[in-house]
Protein backbone atom coordinates (compact mmCIF):
# COMPACT_ATOMS: atom_id res chain seq x y z
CA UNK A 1 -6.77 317.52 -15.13
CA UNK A 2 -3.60 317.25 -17.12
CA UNK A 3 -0.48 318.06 -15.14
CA UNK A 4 2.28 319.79 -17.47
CA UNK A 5 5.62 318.02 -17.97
CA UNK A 6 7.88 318.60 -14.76
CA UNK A 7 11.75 320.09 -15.67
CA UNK A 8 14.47 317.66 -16.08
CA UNK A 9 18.10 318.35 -14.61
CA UNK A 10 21.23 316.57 -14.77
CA UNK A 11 22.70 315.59 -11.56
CA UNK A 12 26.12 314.31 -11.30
CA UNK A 13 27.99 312.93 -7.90
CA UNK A 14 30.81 315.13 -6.50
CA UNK A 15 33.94 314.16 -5.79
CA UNK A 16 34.85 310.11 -5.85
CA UNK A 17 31.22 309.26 -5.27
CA UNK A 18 29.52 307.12 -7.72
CA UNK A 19 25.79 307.72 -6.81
CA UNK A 20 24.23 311.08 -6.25
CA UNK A 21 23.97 312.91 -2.61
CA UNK A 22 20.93 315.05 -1.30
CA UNK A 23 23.78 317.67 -0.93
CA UNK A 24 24.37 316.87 -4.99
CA UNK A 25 20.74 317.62 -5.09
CA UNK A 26 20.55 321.03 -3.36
CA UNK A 27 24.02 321.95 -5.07
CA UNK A 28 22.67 320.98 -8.72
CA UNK A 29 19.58 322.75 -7.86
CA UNK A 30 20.40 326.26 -6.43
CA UNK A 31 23.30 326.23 -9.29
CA UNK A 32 20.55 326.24 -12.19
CA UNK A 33 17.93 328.52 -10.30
CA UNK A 34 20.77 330.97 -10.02
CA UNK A 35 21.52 330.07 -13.47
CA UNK A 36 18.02 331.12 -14.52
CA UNK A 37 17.82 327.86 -16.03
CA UNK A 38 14.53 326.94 -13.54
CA UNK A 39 11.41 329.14 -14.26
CA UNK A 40 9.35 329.97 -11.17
CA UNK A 41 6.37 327.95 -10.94
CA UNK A 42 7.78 325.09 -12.89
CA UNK A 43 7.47 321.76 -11.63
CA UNK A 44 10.18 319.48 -10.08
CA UNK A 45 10.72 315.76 -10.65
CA UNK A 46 8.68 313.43 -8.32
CA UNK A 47 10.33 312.02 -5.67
CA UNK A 48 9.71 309.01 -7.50
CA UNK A 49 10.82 309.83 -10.18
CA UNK A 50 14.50 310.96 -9.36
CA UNK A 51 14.59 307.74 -7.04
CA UNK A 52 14.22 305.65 -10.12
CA UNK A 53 16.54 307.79 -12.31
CA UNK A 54 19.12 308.17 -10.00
CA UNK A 55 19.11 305.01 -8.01
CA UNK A 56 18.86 306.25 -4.85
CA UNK A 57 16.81 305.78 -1.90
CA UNK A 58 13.34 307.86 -2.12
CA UNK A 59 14.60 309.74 1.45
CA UNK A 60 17.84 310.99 -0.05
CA UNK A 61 15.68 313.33 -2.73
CA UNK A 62 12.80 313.71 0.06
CA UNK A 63 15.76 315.18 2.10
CA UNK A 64 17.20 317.13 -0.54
CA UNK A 65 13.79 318.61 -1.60
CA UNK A 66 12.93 319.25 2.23
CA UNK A 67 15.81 321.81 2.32
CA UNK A 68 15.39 323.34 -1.04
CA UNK A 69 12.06 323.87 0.85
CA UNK A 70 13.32 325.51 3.63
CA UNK A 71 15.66 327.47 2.08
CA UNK A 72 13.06 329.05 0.04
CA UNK A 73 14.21 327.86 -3.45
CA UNK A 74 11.09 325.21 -4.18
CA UNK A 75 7.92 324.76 -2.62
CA UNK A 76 6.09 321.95 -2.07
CA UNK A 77 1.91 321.82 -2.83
CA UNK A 78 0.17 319.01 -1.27
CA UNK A 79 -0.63 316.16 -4.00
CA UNK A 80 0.83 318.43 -7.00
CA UNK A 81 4.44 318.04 -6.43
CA UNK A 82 7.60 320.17 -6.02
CA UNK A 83 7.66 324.11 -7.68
CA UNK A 84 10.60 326.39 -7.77
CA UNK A 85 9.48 329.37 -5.72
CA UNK A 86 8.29 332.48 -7.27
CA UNK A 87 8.68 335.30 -4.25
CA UNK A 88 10.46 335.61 -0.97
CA UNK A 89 12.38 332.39 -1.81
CA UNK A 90 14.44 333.70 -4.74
CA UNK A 91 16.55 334.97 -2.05
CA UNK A 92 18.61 332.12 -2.47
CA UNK A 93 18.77 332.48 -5.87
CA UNK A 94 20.14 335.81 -5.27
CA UNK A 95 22.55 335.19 -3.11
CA UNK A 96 24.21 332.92 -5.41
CA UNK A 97 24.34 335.53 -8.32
CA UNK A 98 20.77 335.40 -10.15
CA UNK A 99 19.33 338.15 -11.28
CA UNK A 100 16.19 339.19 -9.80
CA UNK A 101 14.00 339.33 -13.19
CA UNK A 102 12.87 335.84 -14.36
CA UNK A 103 14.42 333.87 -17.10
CA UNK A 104 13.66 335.26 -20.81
CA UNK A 105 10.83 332.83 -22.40
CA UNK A 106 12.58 330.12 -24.85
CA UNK A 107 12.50 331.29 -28.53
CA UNK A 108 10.38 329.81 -31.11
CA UNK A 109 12.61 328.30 -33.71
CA UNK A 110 11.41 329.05 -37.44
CA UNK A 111 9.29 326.72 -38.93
CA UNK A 112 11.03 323.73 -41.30
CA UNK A 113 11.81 324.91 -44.56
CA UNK A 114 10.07 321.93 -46.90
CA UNK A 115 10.13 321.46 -50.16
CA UNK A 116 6.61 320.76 -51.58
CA UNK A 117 6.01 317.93 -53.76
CA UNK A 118 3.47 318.54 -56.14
CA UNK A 119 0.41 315.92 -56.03
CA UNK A 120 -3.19 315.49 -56.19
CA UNK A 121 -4.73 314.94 -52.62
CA UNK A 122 -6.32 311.53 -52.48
CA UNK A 123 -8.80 311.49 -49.72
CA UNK A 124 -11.19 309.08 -48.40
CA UNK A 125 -14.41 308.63 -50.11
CA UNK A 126 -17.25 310.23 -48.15
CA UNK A 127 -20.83 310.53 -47.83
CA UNK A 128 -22.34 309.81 -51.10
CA UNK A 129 -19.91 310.99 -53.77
CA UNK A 130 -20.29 308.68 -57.25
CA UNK A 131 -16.03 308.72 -57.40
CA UNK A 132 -15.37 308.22 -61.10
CA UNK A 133 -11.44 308.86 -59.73
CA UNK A 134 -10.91 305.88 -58.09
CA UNK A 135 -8.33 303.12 -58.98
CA UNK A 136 -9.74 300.99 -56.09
CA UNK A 137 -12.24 297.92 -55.55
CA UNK A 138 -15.96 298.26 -54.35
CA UNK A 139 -15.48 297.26 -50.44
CA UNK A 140 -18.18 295.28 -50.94
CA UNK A 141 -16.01 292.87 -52.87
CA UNK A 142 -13.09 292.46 -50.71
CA UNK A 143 -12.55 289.28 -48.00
CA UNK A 144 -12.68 291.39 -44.86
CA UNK A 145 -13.67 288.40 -42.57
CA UNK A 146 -11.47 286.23 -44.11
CA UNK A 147 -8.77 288.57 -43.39
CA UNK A 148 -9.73 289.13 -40.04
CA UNK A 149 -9.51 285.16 -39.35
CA UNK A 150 -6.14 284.95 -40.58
CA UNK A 151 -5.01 288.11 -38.04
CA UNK A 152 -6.83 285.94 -35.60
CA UNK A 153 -4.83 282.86 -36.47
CA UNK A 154 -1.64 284.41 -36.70
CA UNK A 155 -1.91 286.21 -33.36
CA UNK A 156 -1.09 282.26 -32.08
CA UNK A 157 2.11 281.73 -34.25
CA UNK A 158 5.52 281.14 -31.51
CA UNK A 159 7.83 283.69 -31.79
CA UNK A 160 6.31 285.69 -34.65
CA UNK A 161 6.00 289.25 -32.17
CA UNK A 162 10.29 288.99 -31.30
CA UNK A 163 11.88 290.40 -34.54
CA UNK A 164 11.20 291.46 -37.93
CA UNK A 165 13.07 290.11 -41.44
CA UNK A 166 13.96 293.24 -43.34
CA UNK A 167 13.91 291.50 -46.62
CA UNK A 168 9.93 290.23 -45.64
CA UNK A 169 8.16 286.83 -43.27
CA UNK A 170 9.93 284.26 -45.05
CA UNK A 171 6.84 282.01 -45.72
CA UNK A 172 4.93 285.10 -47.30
CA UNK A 173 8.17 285.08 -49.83
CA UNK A 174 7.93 281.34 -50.62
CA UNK A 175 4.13 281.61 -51.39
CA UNK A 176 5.09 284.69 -53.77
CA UNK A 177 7.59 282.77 -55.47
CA UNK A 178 5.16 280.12 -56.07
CA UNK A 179 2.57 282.15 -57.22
CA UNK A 180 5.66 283.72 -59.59
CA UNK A 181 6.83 280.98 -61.05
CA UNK A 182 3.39 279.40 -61.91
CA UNK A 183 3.44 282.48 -64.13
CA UNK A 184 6.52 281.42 -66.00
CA UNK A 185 8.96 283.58 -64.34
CA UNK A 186 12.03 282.64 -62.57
CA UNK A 187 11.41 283.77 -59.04
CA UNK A 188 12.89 281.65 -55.25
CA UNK A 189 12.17 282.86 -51.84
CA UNK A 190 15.42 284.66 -51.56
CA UNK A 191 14.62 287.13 -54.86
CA UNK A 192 11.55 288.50 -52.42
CA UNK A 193 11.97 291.64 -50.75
CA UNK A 194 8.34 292.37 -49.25
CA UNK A 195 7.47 295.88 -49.00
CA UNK A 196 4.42 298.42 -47.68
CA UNK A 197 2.86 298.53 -51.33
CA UNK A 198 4.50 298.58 -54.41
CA UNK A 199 5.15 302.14 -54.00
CA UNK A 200 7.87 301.39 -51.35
CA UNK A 201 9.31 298.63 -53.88
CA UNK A 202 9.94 302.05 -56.54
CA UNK A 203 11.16 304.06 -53.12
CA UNK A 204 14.08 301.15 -52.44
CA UNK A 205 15.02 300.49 -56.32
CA UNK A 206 15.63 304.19 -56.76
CA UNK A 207 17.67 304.55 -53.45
CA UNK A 208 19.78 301.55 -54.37
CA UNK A 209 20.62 303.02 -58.17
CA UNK A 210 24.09 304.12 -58.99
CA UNK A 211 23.16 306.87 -61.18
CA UNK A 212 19.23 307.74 -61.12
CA UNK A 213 18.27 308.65 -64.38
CA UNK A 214 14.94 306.80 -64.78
CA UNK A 215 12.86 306.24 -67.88
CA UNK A 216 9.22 306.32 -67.78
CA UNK A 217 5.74 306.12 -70.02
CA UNK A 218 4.71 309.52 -70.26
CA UNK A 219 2.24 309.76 -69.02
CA UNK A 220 2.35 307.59 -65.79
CA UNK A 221 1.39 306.84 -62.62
CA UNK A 222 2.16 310.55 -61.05
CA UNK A 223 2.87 308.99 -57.76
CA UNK A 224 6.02 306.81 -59.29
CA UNK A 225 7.30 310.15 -61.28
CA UNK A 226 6.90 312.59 -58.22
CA UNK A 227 9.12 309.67 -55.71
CA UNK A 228 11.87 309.51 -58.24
CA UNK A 229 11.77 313.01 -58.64
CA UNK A 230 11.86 313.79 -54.40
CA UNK A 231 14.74 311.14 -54.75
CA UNK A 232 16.58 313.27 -56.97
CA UNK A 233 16.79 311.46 -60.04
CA UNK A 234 16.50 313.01 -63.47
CA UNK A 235 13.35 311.61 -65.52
CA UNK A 236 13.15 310.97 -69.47
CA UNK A 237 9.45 310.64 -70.75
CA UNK A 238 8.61 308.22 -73.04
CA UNK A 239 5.46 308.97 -75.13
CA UNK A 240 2.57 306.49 -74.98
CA UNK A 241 -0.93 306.94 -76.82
CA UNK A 242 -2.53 304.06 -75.33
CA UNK A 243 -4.92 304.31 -79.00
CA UNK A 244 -1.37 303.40 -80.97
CA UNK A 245 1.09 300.76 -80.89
CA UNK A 246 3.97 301.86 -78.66
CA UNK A 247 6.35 304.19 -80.99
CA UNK A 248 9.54 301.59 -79.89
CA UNK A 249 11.65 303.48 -82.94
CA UNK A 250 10.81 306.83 -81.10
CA UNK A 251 11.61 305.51 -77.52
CA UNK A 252 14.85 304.25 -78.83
CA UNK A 253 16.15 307.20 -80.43
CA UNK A 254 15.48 309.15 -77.23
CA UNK A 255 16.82 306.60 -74.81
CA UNK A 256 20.02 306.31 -76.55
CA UNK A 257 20.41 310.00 -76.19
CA UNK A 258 19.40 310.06 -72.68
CA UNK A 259 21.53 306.66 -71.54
CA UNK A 260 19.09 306.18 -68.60
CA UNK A 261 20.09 303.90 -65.70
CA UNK A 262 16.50 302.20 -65.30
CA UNK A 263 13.81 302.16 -67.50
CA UNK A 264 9.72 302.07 -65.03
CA UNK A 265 7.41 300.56 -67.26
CA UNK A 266 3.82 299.48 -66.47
CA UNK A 267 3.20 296.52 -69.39
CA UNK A 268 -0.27 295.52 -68.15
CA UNK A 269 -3.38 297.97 -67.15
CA UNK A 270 -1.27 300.62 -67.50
CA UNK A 271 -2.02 303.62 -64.82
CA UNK A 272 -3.76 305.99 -65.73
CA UNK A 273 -4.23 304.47 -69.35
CA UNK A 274 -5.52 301.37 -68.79
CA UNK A 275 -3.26 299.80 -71.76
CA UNK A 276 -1.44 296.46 -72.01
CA UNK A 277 1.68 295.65 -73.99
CA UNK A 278 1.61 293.01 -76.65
CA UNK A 279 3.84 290.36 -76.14
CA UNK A 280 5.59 291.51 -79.05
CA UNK A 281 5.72 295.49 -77.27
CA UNK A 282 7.69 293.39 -74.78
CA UNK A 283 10.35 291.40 -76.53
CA UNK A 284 10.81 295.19 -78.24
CA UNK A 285 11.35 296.88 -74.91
CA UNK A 286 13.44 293.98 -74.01
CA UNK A 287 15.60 294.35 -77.18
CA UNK A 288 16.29 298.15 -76.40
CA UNK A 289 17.27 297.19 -73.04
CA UNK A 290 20.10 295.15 -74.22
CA UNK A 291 21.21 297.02 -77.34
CA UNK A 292 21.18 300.54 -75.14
CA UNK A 293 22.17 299.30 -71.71
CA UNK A 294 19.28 299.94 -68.88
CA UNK A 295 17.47 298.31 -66.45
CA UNK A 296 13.92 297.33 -66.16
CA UNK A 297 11.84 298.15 -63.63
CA UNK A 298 8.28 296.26 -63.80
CA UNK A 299 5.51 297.53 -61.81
CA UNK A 300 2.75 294.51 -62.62
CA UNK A 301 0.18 296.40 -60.14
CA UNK A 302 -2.86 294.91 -61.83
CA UNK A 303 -2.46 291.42 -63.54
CA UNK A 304 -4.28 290.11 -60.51
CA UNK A 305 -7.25 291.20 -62.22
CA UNK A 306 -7.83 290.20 -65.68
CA UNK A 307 -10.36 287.03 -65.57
CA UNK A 308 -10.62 283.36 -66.08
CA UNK A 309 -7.42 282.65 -64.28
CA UNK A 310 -5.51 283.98 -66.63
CA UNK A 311 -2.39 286.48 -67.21
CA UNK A 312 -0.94 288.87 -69.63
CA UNK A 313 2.77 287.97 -70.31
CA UNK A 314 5.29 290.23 -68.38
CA UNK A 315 8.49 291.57 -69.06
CA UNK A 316 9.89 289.32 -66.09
CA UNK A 317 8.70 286.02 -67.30
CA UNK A 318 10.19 286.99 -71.11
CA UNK A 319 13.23 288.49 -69.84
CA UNK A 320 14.42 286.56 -66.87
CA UNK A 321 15.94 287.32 -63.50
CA UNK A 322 17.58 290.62 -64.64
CA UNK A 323 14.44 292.29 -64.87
CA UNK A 324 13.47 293.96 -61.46
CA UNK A 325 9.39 292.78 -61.27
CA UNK A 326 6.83 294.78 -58.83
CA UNK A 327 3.37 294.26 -57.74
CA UNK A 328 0.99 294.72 -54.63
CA UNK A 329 -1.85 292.94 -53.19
CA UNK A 330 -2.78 296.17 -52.03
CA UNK A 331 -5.91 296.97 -54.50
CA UNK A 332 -6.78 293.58 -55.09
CA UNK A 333 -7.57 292.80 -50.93
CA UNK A 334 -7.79 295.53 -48.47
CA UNK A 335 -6.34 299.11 -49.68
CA UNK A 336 -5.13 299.40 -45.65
CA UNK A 337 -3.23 296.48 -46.24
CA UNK A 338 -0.54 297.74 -48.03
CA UNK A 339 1.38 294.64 -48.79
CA UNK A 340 3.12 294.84 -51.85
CA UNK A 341 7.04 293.26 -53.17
CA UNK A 342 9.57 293.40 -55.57
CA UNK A 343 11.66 290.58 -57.00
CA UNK A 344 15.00 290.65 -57.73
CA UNK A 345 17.89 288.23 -58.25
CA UNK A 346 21.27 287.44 -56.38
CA UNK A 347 23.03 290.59 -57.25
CA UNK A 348 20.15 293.15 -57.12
CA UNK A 349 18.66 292.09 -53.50
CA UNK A 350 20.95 292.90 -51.26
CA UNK A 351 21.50 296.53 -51.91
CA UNK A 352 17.32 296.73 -52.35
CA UNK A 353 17.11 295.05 -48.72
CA UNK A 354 19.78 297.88 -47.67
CA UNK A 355 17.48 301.19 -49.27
CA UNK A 356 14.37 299.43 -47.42
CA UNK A 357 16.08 299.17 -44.46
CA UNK A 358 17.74 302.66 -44.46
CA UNK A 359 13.66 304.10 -45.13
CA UNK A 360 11.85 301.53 -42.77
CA UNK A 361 14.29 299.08 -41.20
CA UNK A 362 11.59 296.68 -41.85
CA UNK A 363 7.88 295.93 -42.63
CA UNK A 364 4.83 294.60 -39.92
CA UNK A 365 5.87 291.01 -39.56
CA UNK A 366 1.73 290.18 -38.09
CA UNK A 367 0.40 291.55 -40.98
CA UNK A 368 2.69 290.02 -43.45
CA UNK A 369 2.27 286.17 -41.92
CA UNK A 370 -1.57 287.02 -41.99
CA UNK A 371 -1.36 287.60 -45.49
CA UNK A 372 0.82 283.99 -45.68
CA UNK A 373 -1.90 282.56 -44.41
CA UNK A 374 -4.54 283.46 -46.48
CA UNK A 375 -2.77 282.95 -49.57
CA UNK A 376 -1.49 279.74 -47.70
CA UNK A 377 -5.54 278.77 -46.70
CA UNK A 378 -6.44 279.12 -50.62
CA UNK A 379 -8.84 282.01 -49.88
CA UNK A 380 -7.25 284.80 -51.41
CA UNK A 381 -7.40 282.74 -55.01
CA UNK A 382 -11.08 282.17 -53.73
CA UNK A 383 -11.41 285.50 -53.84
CA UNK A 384 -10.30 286.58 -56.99
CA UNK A 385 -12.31 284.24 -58.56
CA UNK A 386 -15.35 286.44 -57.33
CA UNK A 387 -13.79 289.13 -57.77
CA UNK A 388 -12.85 289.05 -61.40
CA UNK A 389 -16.73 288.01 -61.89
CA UNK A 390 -17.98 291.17 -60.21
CA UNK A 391 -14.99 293.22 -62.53
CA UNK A 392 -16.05 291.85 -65.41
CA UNK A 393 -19.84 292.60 -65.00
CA UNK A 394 -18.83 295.90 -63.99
CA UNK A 395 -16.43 296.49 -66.86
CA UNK A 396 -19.14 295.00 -69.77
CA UNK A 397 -21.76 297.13 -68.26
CA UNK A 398 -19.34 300.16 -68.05
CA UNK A 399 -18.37 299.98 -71.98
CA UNK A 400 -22.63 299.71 -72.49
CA UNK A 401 -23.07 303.02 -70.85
CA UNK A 402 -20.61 304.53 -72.84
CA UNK A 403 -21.86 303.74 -75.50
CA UNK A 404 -25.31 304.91 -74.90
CA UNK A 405 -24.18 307.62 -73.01
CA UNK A 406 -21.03 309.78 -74.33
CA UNK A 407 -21.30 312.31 -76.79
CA UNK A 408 -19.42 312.00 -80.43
CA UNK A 409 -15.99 312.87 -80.30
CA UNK A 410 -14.88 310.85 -77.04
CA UNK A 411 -13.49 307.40 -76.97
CA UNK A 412 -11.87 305.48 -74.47
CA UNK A 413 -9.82 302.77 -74.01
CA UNK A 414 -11.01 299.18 -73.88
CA UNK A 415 -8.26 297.68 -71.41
CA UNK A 416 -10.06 294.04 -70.79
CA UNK A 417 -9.52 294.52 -67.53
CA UNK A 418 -7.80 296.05 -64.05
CA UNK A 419 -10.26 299.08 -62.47
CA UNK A 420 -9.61 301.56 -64.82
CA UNK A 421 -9.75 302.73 -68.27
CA UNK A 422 -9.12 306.31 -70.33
CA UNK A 423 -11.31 308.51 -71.45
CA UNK A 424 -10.34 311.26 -74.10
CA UNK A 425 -12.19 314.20 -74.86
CA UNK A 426 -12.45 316.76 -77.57
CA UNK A 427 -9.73 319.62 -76.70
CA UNK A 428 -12.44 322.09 -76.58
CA UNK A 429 -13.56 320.88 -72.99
CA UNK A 430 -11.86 322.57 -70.23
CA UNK A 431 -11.02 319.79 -68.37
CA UNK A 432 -11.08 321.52 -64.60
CA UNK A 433 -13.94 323.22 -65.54
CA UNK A 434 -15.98 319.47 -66.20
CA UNK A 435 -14.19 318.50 -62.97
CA UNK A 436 -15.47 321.55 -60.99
CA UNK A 437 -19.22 320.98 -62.52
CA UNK A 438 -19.10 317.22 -62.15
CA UNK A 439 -18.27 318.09 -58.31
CA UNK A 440 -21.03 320.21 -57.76
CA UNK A 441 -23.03 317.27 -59.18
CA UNK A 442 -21.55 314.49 -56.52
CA UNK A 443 -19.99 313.50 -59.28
CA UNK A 444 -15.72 312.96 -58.76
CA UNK A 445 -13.07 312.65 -61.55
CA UNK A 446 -9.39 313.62 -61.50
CA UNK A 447 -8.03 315.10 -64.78
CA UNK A 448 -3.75 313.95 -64.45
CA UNK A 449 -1.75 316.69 -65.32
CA UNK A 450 0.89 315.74 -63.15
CA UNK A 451 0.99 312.29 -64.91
CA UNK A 452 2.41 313.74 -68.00
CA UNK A 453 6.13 315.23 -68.04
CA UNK A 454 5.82 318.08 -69.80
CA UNK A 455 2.87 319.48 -72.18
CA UNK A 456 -0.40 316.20 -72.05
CA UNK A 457 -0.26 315.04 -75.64
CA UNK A 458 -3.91 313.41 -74.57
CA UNK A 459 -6.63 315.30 -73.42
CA UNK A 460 -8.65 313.36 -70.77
CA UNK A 461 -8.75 311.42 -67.88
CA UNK A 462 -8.67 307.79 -65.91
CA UNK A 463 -12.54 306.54 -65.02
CA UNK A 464 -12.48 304.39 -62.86
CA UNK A 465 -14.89 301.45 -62.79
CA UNK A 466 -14.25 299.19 -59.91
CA UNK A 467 -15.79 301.03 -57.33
CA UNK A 468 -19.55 301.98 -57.61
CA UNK A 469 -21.82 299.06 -58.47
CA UNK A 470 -24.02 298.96 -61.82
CA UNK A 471 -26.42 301.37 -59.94
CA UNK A 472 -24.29 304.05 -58.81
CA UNK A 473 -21.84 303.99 -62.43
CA UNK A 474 -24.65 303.90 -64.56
CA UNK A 475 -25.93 307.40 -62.62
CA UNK A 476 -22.48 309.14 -62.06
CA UNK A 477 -21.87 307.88 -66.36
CA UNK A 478 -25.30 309.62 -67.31
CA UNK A 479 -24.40 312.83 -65.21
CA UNK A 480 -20.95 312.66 -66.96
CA UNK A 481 -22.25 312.55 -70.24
CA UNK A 482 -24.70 315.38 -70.28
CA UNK A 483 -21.97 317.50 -68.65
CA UNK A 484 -19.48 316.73 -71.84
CA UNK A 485 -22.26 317.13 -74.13
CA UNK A 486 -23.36 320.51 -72.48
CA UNK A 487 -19.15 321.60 -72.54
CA UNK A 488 -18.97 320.22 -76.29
CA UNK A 489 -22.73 322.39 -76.90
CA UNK A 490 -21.03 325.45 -75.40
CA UNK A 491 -17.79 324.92 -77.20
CA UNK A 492 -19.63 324.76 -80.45
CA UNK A 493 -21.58 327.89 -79.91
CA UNK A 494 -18.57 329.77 -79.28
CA UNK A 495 -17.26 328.57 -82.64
CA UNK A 496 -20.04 329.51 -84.51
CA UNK A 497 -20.71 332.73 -82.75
C-alpha cells in the first residue's frame, strides 16, 4: 500500500533557544491549523522524521504530538502515523481564529507554454518493419560483448566514480587525438572536448558563438538546422545537388551577403545526401572562409565508414586548427552509446567547455573510460574492419537491386560508402502518399522536408542501407520499386487521360 507524502512545516525555536521545543511544536502547529494551512486528514511528519530534521530527541516531538493529541488538533492511528483531526478536534483550531470550513483545494497552475520544435519522430524499430529510414548499423554488426567487457573492466579503475572532467576522461581525449592526427590533422589532448554525440558538440559551438548566424547545406541534417534554430540563431541555406559539383560561385555570392558567423558543413557522407566533397570542394570552401570571414564547423559523422582503412580528406586536416572538427562513435558502435567530440584549438575550447557545462555540467565519466578502453584494447579498429566488410557487401548488393529493381526516371546517389544514400524520384510521385503505401506494406521511409530551408529543390528521400541484411533490403527494395512504378503508372494515366 503506498502511503501519500506527509505535510512539511517549518519550525523555528522561540526566544534565545537554538534547537526547537515540544512547546515550539504545539505553537507551530495550532498556528498553521488555524491558519488553514493543514488539511484535515493530512498526514504529519514521523516522529522520526522531525527527530532527524530537527535534531532533537525522538520524546520531545512524541511529547509535542501527545498534546496536539489531546487537545484535539491531530490524531494518532496505530502504525499509520499522525493526522490533523477532521471533527470535534477543530475546536482548537477555532479557538485560535480558523474558520470552521476547510481550507480551499490548491489551484492547478496552467500548463507550460512550449514552443514546439518541428521534427520527425524517430522511434525504435519494432516488430518486423523493413526500415528503409534508418541512418543506423544492423545490431548484428556491432561489438556488444566487447563493450560489455570494457564496462566490466572499467568498473575496477581507482577513483574513476569521484568526479567528472567537463571537457571529457582525459585518456579517451589522448586516444582521439591519436586517432586525429594519424589522419593528418593537427589535434592534442587538450583540443578534445568529449560530448553525448555529436549533436551535443553543434548544441555547445552554437551556445559559445558571438553572433549566431550559421551557414548550412541545404538540405541538411534536420536535426543540426532545428538546434540552431531552438538556439536562436538565424540560418542561411546553401544549395547542394549532391548529382552536381558544389555551386562554390553561388555559395559565395550569398555568403558575402549574409556575413554568417559559422559556416556547418558535412564534407563526407553527407546526411541525408550521402555526398562527399572533393578535395578540391574543400580547399574552395576553405578559400571562402578566409576571403569572407566565417568559421567552419565540421561534422565528420561518417568517415569511420568508408573501407580498406582508408579516409576522405577533411576540411580539418586541409585547414588546420582553426577549423572546429566533429564526429561521433555513436553509429559506428552502439547507437545508446552516444559518445561523440569536437576538436578545437587553444582559443576556441574554453568557451566550448563553458556552453557544455552550462547544458550538462559534464558527460558519464564510466562510459567514456569504457570507450578508452576499447579503443585502447585495439578492438574497436577490430571492429571496423568487419564492419566496413559487411557495409560494403551491403552497399554493392544495394546498388544491384536498384538497378534491377527501380523504375526509369529515378537515380540515386552512389556515395562509396557511410549507411546511406539518396534517392530522387520523378516529381509526379507524391512523396507522403509512397510513404503512407510503403507503411501499409511494412515497408518504412522518411521523405525530409524539414531538411531543406525553404521550397526542396530535390524530390526524394535518404535509403538507408546499413540496417537490414541482403535478405530483408532486397524484399523492402522490390516492394519499393513496384510502389514507384505503380505511382509513376498512375501519374502517367492521369497525363494522358
Amino acid at each position: 500500500m503506498t502511503r501519500a507524502p506527509y505535510l512539511h512545516v517549518r519550525f523555528q525555536p522561540s526566544g534565545s533557544r537554538r534547537r526547537v521545543s515540544a512547546d515550539d511544536i504545539v505553537r507551530t502547529l495550532v498556528a498553521e491549523a488555524a491558519a488553514g494551512h493543514l488539511p484535515p486528514g493530512s498526514r504529519l511528519p514521523p516522529v522520526r522524521a522531525l527527530e532527524h530534521e530537527l535534531g532533537i530527541s525522538k520524546n520531545t516531538v512524541q511529547a509535542a504530538y501527545d498534546e496536539l493529541c489531546a487537545r484535539g488538533v491531530l490524531v494518532s492511528r496505530e502504525r499509520d502515523g499522525v493526522f490533523v483531526a477532521d471533527g470535534p478536534g477543530r475546536r482548537e483550531m477555532a479557538r485560535a481564529g480558523a474558520a470552521e470550513a476547510g481550507p480551499p483545494a490548491p489551484k492547478t497552475p496552467p500548463a507550460a507554454r512550449l514552443r514546439e520544435i518541428p521534427l520527425r519522430q524517430n522511434r525504435p524499430p519494432t516488430g518486423d518493419a523493413l526500415r528503409l529510414d534508418m541512418v543506423f548499423v544492423d545490431p548484428d554488426l556491432l561489438p556488444r560483448e566487447r563493450i560489455a567487457e570494457c564496462f566490466r573492466s572499467v568498473l575496477h579503475v581507482p577513483g574513476l566514480h569521484r568526479f567528472y572532467d567537463a571537457q571529457g576522461y582525459a585518456p579517451l581525449r589522448e586516444a582521439i587525438a591519436r586517432r586525429l592526427r594519424a589522419r593528418g590533422m593537427d589535434v592534442v589532448a587538450d583540443d578534445v572536448v568529449t560530448t553525448t554525440g555529436s549533436q551535443q558538440a553543434l548544441d555547445a559551438v552554437c551556445r559559445a558563438l558571438a553572433t549566431r548566424r550559421v551557414a548550412c547545406e541545404n538540405p541538411v541534417y534536420p536535426y543540426a538546422t532545428a538546434l540552431f534554430r531552438s538556439l536562436g540563431a538565424e540560418l542561411v541555406g546553401l544549395r547542394l545537388d549532391p548529382f552536381e559539383p558544389l555551386p562554390l560561385e553561388e555559395w559565395g555570392r550569398v555568403l558575402a551577403a549574409a556575413r554568417p558567423e559559422l559556416f556547418y558543413t558535412i564534407t563526407s557522407f553527407h546526411n541525408p545526401t550521402g555526398r562527399s566533397c572533393s578535395s578540391h570542394e574543400l580547399t574552395g570552401i576553405l578559400a571562402l572562409a578566409s576571403d569572407l570571414d566565417f568559421a567552419l564547423l565540421e561534422d565528420d559523422w561518417g568517415s569511420d565508414m568508408l573501407s580498406q582503412g582508408e579516409y576522405r580528406p577533411s576540411l580539418r586536416a586541409f585547414g588546420g586548427r582553426n577549423v572546429l572538427y566533429a564526429n561521433s562513435f555513436t553509429k559506428k558502435l552502439l547507437p545508446s552509446l552516444r559518445i561523440g567530440f569536437v576538436a578545437g584549438d587553444e582559443r576556441s575550447v574554453p568557451a566550448i567547455i563553458a556552453a557544455k557545462r552550462v547544458a550538462t555540467l559534464g558527460n558519464p565519466t564510466l562510459i567514456e573510460a569504457a570507450l578508452a578502453e576499447l579503443l585502447e584494447r585495439g578492438y574497436y579498429d577490430t571492429h571496423l574492419t568487419a564492419m566496413q566488410q559487411a557495409l560494403d557487401a551491403r552497399y554493392t548488393r544495394c546498388l544491384e537491386l536498384l538497378d534491377e529493381r527501380m523504375p526509369a526516371g529515378v537515380r540515386w546517389t552512389t556515395p562509396g560508402g557511410g549507411p546511406l544514400l539518396w534517392l530522387e524520384v520523378p516529381r509526379s510521385v507524391d512523396l507522403d502518399a509512397l510513404a503512407a503505401r510503403l507503411a501499409e506494406r511494412q515497408v518504412v521511409v522518411a521523405p525530409t522536408p524539414l531538411a531543406f530551408q525553404g521550397e526542396p529543390h530535390l524530390h526524394g528521400l535518404p535509403l538507408g542501407y546499413a540496417f537490414l541484411d541482403s535478405e530483408r533490403l532486397a524484399r523492402a527494395l522490390e516492394i519499393l520499386g513496384a510502389e514507384l512504378g505503380r505511382a509513376l503508372g498512375s501519374a502517367a494515366a492521369g497525363a494522358l487521360a
